[in-house]
C-alpha atoms as a PDB file:
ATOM      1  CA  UNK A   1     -25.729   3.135   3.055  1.00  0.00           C
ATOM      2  CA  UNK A   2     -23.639   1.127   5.355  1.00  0.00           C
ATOM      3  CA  UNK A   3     -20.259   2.455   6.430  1.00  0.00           C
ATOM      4  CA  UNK A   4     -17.169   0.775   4.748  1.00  0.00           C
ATOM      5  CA  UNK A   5     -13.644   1.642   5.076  1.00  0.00           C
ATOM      6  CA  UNK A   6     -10.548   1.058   3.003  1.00  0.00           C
ATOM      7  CA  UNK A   7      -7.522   0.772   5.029  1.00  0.00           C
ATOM      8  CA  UNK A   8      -4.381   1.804   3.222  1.00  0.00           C
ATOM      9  CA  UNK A   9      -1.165   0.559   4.246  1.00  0.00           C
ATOM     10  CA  UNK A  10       1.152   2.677   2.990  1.00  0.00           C
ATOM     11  CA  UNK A  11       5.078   3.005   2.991  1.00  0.00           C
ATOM     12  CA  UNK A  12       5.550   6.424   5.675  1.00  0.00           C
ATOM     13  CA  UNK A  13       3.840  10.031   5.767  1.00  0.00           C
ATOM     14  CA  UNK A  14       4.485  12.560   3.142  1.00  0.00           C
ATOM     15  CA  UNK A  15       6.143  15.781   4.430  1.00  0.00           C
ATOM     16  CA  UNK A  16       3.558  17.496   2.291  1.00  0.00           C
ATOM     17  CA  UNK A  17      -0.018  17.272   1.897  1.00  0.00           C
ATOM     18  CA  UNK A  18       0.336  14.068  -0.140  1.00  0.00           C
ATOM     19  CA  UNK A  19      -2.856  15.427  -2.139  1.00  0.00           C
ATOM     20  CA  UNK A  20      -2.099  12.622  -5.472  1.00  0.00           C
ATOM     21  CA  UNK A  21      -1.878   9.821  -2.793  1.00  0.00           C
ATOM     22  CA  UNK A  22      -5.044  10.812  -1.620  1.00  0.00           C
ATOM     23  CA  UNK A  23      -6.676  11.919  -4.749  1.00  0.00           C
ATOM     24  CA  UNK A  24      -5.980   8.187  -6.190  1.00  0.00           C
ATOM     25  CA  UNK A  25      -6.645   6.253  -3.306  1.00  0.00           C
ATOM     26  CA  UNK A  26     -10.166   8.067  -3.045  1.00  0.00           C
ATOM     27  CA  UNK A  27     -10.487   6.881  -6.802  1.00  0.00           C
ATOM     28  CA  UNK A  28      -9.934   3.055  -5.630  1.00  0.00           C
ATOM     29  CA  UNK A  29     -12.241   3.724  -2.562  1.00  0.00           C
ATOM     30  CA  UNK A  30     -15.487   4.155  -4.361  1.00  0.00           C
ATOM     31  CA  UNK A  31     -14.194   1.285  -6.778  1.00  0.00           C
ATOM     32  CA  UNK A  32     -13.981  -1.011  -3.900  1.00  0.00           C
ATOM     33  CA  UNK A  33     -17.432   0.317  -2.807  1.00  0.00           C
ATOM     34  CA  UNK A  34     -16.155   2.386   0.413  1.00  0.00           C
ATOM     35  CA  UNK A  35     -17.759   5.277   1.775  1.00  0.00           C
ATOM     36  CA  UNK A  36     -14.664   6.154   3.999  1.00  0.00           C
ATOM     37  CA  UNK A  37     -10.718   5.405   3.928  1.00  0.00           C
ATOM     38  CA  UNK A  38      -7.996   5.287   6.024  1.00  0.00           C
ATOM     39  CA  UNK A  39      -4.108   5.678   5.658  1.00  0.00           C
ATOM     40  CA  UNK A  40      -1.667   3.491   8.241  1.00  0.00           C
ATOM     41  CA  UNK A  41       2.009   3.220   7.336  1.00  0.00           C
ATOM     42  CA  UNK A  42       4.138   0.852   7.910  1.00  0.00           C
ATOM     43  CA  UNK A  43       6.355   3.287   9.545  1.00  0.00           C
ATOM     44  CA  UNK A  44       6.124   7.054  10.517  1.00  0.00           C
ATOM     45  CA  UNK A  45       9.068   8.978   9.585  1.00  0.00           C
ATOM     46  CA  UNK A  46       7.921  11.480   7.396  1.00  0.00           C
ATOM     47  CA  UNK A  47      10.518  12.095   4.001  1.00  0.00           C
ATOM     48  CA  UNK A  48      10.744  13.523   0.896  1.00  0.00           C
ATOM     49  CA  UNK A  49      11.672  10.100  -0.519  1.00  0.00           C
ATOM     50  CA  UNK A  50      13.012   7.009  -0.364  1.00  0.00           C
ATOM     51  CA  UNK A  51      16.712   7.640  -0.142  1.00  0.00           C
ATOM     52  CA  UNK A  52      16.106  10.031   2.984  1.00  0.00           C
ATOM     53  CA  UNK A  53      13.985   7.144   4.461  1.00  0.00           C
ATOM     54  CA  UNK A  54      16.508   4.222   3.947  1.00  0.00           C
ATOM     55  CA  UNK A  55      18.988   6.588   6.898  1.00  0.00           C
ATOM     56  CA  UNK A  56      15.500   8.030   8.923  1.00  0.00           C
ATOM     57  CA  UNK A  57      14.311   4.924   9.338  1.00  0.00           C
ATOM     58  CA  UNK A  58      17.337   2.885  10.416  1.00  0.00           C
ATOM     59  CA  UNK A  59      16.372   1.323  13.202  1.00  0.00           C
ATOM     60  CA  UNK A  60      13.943  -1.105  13.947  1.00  0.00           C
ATOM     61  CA  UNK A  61      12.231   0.264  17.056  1.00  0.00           C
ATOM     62  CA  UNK A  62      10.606   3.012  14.733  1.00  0.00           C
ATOM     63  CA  UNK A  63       8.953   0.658  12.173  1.00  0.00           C
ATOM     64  CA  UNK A  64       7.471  -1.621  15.433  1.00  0.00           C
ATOM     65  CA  UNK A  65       6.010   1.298  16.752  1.00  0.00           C
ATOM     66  CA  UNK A  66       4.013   1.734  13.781  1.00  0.00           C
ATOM     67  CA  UNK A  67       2.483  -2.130  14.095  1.00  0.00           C
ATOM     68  CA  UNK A  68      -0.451  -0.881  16.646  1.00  0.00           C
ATOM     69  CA  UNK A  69      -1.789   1.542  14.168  1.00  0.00           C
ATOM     70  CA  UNK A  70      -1.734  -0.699  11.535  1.00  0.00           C
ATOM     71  CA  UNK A  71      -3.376  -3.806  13.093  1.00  0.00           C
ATOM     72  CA  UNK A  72      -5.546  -1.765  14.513  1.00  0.00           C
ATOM     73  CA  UNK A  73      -6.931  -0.360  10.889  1.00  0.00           C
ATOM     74  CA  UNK A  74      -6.055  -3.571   9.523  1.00  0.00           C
ATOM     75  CA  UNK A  75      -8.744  -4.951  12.155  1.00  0.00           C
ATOM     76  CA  UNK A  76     -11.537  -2.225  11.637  1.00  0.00           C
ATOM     77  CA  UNK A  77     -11.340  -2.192   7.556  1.00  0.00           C
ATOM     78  CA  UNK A  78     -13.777  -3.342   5.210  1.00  0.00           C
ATOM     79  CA  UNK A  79     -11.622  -3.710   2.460  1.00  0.00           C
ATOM     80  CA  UNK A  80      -7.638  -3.092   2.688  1.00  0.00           C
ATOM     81  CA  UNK A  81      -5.153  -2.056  -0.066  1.00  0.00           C
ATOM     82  CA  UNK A  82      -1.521  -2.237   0.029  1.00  0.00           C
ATOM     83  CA  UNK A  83       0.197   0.640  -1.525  1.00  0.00           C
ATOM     84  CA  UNK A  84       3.798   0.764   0.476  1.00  0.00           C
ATOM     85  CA  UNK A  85       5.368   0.343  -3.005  1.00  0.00           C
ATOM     86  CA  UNK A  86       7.959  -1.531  -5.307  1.00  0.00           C
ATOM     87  CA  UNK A  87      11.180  -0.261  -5.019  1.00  0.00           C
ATOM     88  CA  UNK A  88      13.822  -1.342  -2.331  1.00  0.00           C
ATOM     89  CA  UNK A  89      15.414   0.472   0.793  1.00  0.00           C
ATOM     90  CA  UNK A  90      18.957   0.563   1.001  1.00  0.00           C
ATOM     91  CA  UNK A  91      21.062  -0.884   4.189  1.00  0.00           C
ATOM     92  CA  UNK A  92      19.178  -1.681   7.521  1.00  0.00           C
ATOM     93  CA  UNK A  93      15.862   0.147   6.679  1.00  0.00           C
ATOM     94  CA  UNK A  94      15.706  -2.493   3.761  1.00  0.00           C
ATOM     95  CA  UNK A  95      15.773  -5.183   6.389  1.00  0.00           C
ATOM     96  CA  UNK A  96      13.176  -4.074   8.275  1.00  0.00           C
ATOM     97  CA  UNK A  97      10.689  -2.671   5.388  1.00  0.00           C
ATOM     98  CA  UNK A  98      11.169  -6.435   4.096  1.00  0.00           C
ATOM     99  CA  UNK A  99      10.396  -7.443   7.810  1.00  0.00           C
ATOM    100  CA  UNK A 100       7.222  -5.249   8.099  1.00  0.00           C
ATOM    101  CA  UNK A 101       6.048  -6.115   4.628  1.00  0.00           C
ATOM    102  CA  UNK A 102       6.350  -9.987   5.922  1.00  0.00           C
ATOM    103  CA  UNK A 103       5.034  -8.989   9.703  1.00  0.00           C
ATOM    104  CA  UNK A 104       1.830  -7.031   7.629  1.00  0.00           C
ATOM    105  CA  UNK A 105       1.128  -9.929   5.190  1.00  0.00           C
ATOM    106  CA  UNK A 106       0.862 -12.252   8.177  1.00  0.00           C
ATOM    107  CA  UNK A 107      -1.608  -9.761  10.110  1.00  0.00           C
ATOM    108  CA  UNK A 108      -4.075 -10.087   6.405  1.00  0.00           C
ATOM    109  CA  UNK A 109      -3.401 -13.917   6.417  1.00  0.00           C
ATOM    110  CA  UNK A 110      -4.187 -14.021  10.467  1.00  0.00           C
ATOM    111  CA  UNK A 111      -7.446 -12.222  10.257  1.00  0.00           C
ATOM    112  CA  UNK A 112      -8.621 -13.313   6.859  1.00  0.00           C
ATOM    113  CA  UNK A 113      -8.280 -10.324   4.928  1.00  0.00           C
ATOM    114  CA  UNK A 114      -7.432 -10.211   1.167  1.00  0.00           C
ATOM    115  CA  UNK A 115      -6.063  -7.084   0.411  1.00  0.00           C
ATOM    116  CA  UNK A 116      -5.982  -5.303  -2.943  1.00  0.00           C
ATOM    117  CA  UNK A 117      -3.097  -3.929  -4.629  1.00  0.00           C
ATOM    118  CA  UNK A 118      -2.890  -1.720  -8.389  1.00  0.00           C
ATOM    119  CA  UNK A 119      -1.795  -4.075 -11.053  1.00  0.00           C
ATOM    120  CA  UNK A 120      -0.891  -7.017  -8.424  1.00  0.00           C
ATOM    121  CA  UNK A 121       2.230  -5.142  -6.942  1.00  0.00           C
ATOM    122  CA  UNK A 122       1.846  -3.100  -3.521  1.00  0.00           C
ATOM    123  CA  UNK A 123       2.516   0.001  -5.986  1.00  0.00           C
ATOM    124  CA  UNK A 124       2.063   3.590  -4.042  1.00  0.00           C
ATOM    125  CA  UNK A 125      -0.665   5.392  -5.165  1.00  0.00           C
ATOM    126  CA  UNK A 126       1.641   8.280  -5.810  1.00  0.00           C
ATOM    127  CA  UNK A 127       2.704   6.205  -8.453  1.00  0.00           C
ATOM    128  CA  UNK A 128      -0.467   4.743 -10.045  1.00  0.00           C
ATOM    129  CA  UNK A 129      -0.423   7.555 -12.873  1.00  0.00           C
ATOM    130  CA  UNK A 130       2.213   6.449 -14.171  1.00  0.00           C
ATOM    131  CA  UNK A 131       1.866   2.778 -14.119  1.00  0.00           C
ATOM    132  CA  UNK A 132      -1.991   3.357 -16.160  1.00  0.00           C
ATOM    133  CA  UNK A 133      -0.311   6.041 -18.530  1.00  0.00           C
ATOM    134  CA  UNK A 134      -2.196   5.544 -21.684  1.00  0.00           C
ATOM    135  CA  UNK A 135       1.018   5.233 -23.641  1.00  0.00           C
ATOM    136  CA  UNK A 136       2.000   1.935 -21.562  1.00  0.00           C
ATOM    137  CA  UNK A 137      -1.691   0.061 -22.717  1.00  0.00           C
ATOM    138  CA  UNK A 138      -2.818  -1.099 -19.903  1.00  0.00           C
ATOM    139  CA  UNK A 139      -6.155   0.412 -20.228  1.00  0.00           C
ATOM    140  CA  UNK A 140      -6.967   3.098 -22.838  1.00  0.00           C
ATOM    141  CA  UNK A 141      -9.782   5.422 -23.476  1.00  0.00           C
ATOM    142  CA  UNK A 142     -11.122   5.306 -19.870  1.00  0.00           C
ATOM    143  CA  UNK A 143     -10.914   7.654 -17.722  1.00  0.00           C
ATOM    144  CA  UNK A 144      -8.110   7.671 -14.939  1.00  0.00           C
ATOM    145  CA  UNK A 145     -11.044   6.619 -12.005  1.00  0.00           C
ATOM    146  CA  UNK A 146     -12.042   3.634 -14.522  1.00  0.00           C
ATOM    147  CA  UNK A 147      -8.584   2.624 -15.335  1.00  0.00           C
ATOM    148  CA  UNK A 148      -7.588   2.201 -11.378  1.00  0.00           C
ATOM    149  CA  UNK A 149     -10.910  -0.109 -10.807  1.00  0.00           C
ATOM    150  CA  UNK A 150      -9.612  -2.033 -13.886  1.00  0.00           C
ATOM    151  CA  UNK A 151      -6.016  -2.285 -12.629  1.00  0.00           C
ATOM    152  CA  UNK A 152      -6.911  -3.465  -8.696  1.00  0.00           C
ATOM    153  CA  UNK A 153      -6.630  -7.099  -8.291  1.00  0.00           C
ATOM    154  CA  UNK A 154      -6.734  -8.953  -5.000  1.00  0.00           C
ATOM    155  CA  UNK A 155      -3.869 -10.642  -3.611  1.00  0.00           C
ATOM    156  CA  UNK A 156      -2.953 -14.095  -2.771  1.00  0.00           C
ATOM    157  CA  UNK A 157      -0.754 -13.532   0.137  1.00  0.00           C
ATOM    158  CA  UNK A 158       0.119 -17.477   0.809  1.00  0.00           C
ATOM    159  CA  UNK A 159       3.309 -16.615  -0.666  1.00  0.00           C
ATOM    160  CA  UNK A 160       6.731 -15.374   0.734  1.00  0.00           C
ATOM    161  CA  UNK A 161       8.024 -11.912   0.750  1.00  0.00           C
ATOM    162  CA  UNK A 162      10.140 -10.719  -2.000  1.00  0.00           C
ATOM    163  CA  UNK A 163      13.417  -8.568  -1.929  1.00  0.00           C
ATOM    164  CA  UNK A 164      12.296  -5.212  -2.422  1.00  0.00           C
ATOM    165  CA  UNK A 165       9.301  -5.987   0.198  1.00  0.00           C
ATOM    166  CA  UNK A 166       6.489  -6.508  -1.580  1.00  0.00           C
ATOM    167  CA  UNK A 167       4.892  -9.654  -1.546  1.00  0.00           C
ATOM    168  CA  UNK A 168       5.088 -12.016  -4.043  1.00  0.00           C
ATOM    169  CA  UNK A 169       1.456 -12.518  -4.946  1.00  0.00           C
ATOM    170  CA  UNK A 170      -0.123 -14.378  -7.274  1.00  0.00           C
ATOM    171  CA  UNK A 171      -3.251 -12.513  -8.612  1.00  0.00           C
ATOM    172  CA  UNK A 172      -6.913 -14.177  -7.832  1.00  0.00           C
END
């Protein structure tokens, strides 16, 4: 079999093992048809959430120093899903997650990459459980690997960023 790799761009580094993150983004690798993955985040400060990371990551020199590692997996990936998710940063760190979400989208566009996202919306995988709960719909009487393949779309990234900095995308 041929290598292929799924670069994930994700939001920042867990403080903990991240073992759900991984455990769902291994079910959207072999849906993509990858026999390896990768994680790059669009910046490494390492919290327990997203309130901590909206004063961690403050300043803008710490999200740029996080744009080699992600071009570079960006460059070497197969097939690439955005997972940094949906909801907003308060104050300055806002401003620049909307910035790197916009720098990011522009990197895919530049080197002709369509990445995939989990029900069109750069959703973390920590997350995806409770997007494809059963009781929401979305896809019922699968099992969880079958509903993620289901739920993946690829992105149009032709159009602007949004507020909370996710691309607005229009599903393809």
């Amino acid at each position: 079999m041929t290598e292929r790799l799924l670069g994930a761009i994700l939001l920042n580094p867990p403080i903990g093992a991240g073992a759900r993150t991984i455990n769902h983004l291994d079910h959207a690798r072999k849906a993509l048809g990858c026999n390896r993955m990768e994680i790059a985040n669009l910046v490494n400060v390492q919290t327990l959430g997203i309130r901590d990371l909206s004063t961690a990551a403050s300043q803008f020199d710490v999200w740029e120093s996080s744009r080699i590692a992600v071009r570079s997996l960006l460059i070497k990936s197969d097939e690439v899903l955005f997972g940094w998710g949906i909801s907003p940063l308060n104050g300055p760190a806002g401003i620049h997650l909307r910035t790197q979400s916009a720098w990011v989208t522009q990197e895919a566009l530049n080197l002709h990459l369509r990445p995939w996202a989990l029900g069109g919306e750069v959703r973390h995988p920590s997350r995806w459980h409770q997007y494809l709960a059963p009781k929401h719909g979305r896809s019922t009487n699968h099992s969880f690997a079958i509903r993620i393949a289901r739920a993946l779309k690829p992105l149009d990234l032709r159009l602007k960023a949004s507020n909370a900095g996710s691309p607005t995308m229009s599903i393809q």
